[in-house]
PDB file of N, CA and C in Angstrom:
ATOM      1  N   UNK A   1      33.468  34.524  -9.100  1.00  0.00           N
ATOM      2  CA  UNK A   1      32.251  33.967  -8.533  1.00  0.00           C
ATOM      3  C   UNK A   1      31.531  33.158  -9.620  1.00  0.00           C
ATOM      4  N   UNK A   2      31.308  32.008  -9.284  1.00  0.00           N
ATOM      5  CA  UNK A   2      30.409  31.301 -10.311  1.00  0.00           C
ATOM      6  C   UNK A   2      29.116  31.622 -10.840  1.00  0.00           C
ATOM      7  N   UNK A   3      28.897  31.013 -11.643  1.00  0.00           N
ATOM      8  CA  UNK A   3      27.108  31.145 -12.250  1.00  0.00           C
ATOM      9  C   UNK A   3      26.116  30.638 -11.449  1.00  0.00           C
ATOM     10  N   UNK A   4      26.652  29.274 -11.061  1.00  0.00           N
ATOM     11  CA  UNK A   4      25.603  29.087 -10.247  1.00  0.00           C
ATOM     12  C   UNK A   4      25.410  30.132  -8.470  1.00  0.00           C
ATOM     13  N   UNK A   5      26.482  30.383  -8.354  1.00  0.00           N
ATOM     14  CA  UNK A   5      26.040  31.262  -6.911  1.00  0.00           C
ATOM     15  C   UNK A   5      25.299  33.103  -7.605  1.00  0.00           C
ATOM     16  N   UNK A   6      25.555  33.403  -8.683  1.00  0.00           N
ATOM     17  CA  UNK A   6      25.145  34.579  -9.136  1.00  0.00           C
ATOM     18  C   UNK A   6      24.286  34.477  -9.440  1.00  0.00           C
ATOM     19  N   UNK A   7      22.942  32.931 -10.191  1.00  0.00           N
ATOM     20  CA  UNK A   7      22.059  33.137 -10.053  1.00  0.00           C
ATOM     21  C   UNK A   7      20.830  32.782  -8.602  1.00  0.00           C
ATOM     22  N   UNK A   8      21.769  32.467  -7.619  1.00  0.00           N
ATOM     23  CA  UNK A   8      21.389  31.928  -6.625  1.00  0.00           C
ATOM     24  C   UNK A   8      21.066  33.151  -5.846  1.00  0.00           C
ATOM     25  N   UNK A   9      21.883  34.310  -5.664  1.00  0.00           N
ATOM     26  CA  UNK A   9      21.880  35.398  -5.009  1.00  0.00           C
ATOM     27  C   UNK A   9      20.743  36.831  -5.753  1.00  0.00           C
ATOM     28  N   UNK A  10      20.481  36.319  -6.817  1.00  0.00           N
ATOM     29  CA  UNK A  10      19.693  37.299  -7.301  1.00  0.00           C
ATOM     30  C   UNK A  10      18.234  36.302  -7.033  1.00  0.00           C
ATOM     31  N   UNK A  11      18.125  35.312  -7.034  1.00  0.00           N
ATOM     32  CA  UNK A  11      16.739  34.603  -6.865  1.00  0.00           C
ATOM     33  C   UNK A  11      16.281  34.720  -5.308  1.00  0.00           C
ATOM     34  N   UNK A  12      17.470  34.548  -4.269  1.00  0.00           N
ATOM     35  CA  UNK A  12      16.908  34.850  -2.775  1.00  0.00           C
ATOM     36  C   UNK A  12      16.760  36.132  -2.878  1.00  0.00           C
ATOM     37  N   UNK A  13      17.275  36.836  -3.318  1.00  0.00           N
ATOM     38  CA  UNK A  13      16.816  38.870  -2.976  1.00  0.00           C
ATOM     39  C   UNK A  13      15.627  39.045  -3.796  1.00  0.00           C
ATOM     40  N   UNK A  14      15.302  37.882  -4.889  1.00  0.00           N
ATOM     41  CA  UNK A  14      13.949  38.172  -5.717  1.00  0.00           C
ATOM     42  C   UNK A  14      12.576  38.084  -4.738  1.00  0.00           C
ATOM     43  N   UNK A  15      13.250  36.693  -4.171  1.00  0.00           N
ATOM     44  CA  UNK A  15      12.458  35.825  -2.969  1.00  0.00           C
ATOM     45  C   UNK A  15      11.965  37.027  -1.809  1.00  0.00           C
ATOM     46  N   UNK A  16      13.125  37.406  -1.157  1.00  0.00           N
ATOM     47  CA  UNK A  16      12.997  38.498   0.172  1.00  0.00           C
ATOM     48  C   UNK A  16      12.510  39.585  -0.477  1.00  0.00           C
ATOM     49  N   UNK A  17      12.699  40.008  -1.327  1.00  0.00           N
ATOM     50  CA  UNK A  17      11.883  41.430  -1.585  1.00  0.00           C
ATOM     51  C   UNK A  17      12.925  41.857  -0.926  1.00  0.00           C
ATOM     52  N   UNK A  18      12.611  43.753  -0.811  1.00  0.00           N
ATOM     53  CA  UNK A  18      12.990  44.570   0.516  1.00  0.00           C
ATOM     54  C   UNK A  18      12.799  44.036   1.883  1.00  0.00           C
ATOM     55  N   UNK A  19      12.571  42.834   2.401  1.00  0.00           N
ATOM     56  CA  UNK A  19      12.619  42.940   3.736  1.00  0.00           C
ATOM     57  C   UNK A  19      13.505  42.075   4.480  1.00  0.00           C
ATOM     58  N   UNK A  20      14.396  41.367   3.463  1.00  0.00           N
ATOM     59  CA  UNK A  20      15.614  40.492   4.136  1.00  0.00           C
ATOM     60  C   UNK A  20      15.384  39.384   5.115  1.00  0.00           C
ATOM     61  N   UNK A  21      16.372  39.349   5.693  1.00  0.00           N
ATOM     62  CA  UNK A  21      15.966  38.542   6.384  1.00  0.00           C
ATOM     63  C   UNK A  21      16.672  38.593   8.076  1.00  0.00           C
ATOM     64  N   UNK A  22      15.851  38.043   8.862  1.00  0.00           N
ATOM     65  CA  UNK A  22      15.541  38.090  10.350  1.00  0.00           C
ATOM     66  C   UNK A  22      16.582  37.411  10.836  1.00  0.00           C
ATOM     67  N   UNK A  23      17.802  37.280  10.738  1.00  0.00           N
ATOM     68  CA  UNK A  23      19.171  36.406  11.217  1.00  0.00           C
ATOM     69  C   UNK A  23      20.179  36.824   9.942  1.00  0.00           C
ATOM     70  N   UNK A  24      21.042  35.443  10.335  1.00  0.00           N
ATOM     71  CA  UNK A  24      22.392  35.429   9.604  1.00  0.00           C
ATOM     72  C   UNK A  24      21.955  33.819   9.147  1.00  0.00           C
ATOM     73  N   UNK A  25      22.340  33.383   8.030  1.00  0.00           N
ATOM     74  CA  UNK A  25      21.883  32.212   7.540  1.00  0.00           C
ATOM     75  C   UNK A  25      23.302  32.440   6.271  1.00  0.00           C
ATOM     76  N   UNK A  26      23.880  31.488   5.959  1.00  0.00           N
ATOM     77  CA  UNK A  26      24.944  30.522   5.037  1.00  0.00           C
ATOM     78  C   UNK A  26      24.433  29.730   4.419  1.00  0.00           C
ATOM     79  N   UNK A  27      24.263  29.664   3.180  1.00  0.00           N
ATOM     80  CA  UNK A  27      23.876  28.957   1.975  1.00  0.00           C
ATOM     81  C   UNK A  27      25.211  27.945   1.653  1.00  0.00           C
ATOM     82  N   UNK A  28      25.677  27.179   1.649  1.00  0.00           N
ATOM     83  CA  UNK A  28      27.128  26.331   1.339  1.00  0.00           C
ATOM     84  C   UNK A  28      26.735  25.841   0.214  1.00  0.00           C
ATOM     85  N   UNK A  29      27.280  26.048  -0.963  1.00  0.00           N
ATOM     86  CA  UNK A  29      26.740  25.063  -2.134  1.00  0.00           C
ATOM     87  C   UNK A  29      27.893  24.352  -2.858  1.00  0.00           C
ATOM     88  N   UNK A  30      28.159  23.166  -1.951  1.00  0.00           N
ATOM     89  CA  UNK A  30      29.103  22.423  -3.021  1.00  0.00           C
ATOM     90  C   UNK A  30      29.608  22.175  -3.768  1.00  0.00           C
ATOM     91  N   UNK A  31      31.129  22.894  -4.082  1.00  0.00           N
ATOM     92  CA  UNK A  31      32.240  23.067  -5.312  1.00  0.00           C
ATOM     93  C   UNK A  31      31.739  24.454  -6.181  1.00  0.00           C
ATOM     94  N   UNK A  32      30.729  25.343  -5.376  1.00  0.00           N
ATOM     95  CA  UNK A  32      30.570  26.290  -5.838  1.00  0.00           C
ATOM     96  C   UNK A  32      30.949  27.613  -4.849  1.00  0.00           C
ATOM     97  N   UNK A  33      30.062  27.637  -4.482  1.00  0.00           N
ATOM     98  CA  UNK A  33      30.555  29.054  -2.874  1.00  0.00           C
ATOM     99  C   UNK A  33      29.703  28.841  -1.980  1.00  0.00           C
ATOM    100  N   UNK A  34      29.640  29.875  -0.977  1.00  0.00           N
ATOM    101  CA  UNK A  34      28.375  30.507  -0.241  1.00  0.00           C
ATOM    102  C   UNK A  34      27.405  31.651  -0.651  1.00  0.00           C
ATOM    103  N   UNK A  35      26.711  31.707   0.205  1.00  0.00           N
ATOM    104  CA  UNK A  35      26.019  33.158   0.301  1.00  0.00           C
ATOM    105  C   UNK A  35      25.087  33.107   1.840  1.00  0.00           C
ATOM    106  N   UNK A  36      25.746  34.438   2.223  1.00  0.00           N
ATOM    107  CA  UNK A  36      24.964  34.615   3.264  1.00  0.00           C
ATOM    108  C   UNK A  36      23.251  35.502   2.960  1.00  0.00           C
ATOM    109  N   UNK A  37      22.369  35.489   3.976  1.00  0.00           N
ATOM    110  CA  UNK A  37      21.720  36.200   3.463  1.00  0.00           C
ATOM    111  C   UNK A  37      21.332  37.046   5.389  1.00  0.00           C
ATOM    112  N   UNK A  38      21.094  38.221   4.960  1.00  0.00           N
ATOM    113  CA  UNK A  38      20.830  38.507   6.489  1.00  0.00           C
ATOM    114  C   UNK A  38      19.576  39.885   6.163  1.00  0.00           C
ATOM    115  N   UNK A  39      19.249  40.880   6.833  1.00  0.00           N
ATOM    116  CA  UNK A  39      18.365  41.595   7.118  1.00  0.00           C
ATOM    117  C   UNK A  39      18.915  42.474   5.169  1.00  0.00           C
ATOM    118  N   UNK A  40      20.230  42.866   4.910  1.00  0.00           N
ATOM    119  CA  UNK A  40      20.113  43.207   4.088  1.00  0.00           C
ATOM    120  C   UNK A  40      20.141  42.702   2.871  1.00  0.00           C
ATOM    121  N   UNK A  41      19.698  41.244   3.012  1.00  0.00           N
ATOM    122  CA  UNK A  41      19.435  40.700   1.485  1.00  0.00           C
ATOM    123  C   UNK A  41      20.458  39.318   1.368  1.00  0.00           C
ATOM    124  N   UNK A  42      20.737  39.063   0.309  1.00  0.00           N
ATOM    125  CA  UNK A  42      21.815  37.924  -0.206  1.00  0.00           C
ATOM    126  C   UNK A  42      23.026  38.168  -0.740  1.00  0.00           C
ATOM    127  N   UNK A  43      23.785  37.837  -0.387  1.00  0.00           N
ATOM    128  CA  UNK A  43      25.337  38.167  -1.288  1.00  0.00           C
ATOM    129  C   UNK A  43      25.922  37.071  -1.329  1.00  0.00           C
ATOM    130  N   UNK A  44      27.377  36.622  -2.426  1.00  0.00           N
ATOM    131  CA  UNK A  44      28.185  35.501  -1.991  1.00  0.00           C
ATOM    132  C   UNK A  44      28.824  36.658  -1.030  1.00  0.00           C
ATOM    133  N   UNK A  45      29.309  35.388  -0.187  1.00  0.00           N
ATOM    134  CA  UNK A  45      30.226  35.694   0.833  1.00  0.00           C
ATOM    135  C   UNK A  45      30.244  34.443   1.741  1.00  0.00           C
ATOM    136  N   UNK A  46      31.650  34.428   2.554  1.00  0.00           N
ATOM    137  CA  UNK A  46      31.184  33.274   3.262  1.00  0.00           C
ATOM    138  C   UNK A  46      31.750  33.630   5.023  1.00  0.00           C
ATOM    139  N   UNK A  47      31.220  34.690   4.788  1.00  0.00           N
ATOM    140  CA  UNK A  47      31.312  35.206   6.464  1.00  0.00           C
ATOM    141  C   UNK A  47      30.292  34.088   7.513  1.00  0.00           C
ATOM    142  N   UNK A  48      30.633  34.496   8.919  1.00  0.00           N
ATOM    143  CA  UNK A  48      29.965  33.689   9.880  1.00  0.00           C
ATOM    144  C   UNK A  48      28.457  34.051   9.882  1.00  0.00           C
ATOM    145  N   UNK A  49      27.278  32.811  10.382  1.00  0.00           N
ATOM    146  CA  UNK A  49      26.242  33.103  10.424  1.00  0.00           C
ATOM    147  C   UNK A  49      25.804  32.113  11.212  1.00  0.00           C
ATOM    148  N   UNK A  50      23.928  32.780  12.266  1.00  0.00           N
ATOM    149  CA  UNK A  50      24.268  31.782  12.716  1.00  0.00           C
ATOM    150  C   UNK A  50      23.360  30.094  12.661  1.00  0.00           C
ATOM    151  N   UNK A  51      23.397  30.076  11.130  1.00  0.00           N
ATOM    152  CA  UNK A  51      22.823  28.586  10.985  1.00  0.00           C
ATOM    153  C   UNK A  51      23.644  28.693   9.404  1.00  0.00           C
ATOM    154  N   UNK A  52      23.726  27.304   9.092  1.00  0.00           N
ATOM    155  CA  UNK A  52      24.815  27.265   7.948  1.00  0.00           C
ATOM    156  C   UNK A  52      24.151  26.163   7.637  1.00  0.00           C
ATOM    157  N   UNK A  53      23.468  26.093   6.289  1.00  0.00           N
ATOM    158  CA  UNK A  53      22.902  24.939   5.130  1.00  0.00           C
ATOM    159  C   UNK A  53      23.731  24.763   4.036  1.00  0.00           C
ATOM    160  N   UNK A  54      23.799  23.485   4.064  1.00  0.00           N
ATOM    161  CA  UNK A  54      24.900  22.343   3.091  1.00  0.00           C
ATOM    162  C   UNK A  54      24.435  21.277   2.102  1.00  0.00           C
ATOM    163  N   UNK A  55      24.612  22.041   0.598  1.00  0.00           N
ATOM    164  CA  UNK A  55      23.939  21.226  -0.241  1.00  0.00           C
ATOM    165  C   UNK A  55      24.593  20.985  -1.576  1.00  0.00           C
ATOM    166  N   UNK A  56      24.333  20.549  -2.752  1.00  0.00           N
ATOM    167  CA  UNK A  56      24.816  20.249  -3.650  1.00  0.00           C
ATOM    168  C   UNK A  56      24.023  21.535  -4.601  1.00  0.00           C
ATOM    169  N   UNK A  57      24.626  21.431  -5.797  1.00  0.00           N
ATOM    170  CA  UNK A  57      23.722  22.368  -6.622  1.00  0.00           C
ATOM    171  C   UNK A  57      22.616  22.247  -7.030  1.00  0.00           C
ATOM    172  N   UNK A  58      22.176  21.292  -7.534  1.00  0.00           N
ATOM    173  CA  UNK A  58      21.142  20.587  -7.687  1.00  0.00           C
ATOM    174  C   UNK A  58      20.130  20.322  -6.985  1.00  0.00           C
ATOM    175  N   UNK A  59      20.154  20.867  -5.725  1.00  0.00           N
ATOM    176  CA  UNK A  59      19.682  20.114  -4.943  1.00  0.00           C
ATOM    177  C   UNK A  59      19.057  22.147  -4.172  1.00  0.00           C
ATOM    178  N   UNK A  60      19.964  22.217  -4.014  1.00  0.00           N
ATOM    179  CA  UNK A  60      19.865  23.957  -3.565  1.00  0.00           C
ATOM    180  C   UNK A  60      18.773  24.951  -5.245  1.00  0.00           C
ATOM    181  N   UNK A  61      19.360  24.419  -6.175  1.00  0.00           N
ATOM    182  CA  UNK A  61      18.232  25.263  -7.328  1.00  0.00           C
ATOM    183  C   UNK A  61      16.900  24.544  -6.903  1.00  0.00           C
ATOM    184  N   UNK A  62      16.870  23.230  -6.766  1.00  0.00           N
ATOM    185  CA  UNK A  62      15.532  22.527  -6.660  1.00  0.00           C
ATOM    186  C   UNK A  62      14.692  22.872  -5.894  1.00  0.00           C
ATOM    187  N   UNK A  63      15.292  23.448  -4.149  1.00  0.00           N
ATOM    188  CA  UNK A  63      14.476  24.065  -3.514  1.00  0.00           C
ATOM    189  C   UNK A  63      14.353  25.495  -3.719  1.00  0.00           C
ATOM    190  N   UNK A  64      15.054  26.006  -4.530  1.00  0.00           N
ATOM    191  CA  UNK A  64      14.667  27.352  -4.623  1.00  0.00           C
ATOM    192  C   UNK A  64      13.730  27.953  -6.069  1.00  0.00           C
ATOM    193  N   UNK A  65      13.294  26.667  -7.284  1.00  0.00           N
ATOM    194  CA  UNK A  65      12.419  26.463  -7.506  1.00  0.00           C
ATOM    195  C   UNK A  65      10.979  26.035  -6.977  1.00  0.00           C
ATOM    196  N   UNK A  66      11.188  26.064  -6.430  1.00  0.00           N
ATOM    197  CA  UNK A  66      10.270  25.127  -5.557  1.00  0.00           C
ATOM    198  C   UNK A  66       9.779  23.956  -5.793  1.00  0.00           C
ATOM    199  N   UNK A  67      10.745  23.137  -5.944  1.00  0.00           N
ATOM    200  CA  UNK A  67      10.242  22.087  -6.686  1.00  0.00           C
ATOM    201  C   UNK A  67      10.886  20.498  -5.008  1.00  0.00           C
ATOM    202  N   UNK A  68      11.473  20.968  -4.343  1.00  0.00           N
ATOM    203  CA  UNK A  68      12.123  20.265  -3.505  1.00  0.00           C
ATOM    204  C   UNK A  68      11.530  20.903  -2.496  1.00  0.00           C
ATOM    205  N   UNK A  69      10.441  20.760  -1.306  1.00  0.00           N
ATOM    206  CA  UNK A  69      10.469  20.828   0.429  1.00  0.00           C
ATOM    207  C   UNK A  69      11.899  21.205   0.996  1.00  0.00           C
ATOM    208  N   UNK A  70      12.497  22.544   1.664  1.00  0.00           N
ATOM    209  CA  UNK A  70      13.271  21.964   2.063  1.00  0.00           C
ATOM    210  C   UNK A  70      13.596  21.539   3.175  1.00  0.00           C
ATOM    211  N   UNK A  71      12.639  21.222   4.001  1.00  0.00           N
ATOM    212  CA  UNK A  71      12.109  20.171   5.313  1.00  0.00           C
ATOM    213  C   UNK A  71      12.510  18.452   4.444  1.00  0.00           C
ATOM    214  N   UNK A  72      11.728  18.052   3.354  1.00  0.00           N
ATOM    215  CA  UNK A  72      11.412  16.979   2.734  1.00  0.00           C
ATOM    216  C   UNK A  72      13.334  16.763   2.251  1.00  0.00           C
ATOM    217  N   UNK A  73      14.029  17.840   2.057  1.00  0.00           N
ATOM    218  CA  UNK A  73      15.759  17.713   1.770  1.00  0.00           C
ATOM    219  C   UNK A  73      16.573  17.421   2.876  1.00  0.00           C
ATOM    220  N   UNK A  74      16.099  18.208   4.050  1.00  0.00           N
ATOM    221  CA  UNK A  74      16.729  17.735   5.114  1.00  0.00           C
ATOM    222  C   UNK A  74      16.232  16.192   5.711  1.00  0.00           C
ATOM    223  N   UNK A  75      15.385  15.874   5.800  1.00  0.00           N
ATOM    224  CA  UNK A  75      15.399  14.658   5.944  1.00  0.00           C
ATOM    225  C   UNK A  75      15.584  13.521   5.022  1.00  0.00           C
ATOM    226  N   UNK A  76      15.605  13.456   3.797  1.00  0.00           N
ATOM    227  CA  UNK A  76      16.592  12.344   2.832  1.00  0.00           C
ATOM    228  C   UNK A  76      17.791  13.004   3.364  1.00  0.00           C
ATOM    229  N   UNK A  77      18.186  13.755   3.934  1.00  0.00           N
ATOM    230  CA  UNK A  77      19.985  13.689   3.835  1.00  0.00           C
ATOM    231  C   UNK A  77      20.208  14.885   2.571  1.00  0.00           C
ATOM    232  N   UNK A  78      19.913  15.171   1.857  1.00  0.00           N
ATOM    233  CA  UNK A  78      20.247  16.213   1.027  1.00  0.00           C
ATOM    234  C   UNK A  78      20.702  17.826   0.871  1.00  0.00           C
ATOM    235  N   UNK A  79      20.004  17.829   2.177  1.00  0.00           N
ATOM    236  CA  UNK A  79      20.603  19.416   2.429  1.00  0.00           C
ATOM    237  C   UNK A  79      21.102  18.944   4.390  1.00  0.00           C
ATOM    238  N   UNK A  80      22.423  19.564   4.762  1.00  0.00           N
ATOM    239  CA  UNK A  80      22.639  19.386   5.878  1.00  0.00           C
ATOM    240  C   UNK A  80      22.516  20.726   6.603  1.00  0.00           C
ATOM    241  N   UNK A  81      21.657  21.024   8.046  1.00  0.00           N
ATOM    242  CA  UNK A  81      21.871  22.058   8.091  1.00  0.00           C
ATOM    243  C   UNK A  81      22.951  21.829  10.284  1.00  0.00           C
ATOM    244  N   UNK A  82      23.397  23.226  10.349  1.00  0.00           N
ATOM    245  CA  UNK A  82      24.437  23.263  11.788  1.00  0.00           C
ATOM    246  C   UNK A  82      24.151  24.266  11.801  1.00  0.00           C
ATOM    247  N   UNK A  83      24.003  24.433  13.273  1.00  0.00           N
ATOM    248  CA  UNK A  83      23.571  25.850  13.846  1.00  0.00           C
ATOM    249  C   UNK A  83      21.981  25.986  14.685  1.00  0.00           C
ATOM    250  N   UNK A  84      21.810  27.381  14.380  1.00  0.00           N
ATOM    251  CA  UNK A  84      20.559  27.630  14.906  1.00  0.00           C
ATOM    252  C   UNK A  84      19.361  26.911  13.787  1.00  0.00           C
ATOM    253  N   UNK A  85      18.520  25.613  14.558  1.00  0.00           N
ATOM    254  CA  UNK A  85      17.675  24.737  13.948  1.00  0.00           C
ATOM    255  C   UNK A  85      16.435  25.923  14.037  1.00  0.00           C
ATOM    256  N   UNK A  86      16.169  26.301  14.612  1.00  0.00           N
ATOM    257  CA  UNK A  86      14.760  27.375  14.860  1.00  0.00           C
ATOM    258  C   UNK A  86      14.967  28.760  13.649  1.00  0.00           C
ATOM    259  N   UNK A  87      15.868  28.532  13.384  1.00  0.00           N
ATOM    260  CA  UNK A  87      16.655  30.031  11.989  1.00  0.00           C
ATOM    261  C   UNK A  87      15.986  29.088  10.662  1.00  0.00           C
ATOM    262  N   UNK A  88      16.896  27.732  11.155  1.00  0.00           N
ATOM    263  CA  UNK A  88      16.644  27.275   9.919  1.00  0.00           C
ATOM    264  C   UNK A  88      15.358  27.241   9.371  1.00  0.00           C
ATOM    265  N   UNK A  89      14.345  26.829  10.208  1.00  0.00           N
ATOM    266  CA  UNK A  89      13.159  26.489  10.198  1.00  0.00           C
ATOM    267  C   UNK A  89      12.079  27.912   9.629  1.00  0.00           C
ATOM    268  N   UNK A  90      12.702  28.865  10.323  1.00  0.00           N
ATOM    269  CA  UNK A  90      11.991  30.332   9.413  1.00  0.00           C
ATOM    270  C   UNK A  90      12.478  30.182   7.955  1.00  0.00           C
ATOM    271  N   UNK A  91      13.974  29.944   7.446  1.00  0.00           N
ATOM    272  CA  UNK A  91      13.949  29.938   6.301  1.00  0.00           C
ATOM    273  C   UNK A  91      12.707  29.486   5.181  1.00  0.00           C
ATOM    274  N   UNK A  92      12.494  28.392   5.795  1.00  0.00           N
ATOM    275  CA  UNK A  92      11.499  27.766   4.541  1.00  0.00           C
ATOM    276  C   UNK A  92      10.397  28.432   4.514  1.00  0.00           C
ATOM    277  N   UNK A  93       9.974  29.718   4.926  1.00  0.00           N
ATOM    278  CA  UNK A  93       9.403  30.953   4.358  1.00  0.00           C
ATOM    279  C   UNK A  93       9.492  31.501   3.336  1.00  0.00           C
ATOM    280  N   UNK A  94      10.878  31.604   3.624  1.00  0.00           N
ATOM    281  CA  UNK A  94      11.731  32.415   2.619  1.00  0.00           C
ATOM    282  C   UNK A  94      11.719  32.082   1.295  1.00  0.00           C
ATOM    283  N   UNK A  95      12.047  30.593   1.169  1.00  0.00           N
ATOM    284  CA  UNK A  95      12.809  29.857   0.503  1.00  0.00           C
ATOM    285  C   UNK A  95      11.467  29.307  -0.678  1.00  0.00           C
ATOM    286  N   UNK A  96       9.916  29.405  -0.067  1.00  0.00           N
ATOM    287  CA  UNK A  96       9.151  28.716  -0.301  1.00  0.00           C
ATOM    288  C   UNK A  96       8.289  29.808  -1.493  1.00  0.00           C
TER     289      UNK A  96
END
């Protein structure tokens, strides 16, 4: 498992606290892995879920600094998301 998905998976479970999260959601991070994150937290893995976000690395640390909208990513084109759009849209709770 790479560095970048190992520090990716400890920053969303930093993010959620104990309370996870409310679906199945797929993190895709380009030439690196996945991670799902669901009621019990974040892991890599790249099991089914049901909204799946598609990004580069750079681009995925940026919003999880918070330094990138990731409303403001999906619309330049930077993060792609498929699936449940209303999942996605709770994320940036999460994420924020």
């Amino acid at each position: 498992m790479s560095d970048v998905i190992n520090a990716a998976v400890k920053a969303l479970n930093d993010k959620m606290g104990d309370d996870g999260f409310d679906g199945t959601a797929k993190f895709v991070i380009e030439g690196e892995g996945s991670i799902v994150i669901d009621s019990h937290g974040a892991r890599a893995s790249d099991d089914d879920a049901d909204v799946t976000l598609t990004a580069d690395a750079d681009t995925f640390e940026s919003i999880l600094q918070g330094d990138l909208d990731p409303t403001a990513a999906f619309m330049s084109g930077r993060l792609s998301v498929d699936g449940d759009m209303g999942l996605a849209m709770k994320l940036g709770s999460v994420l924020a």
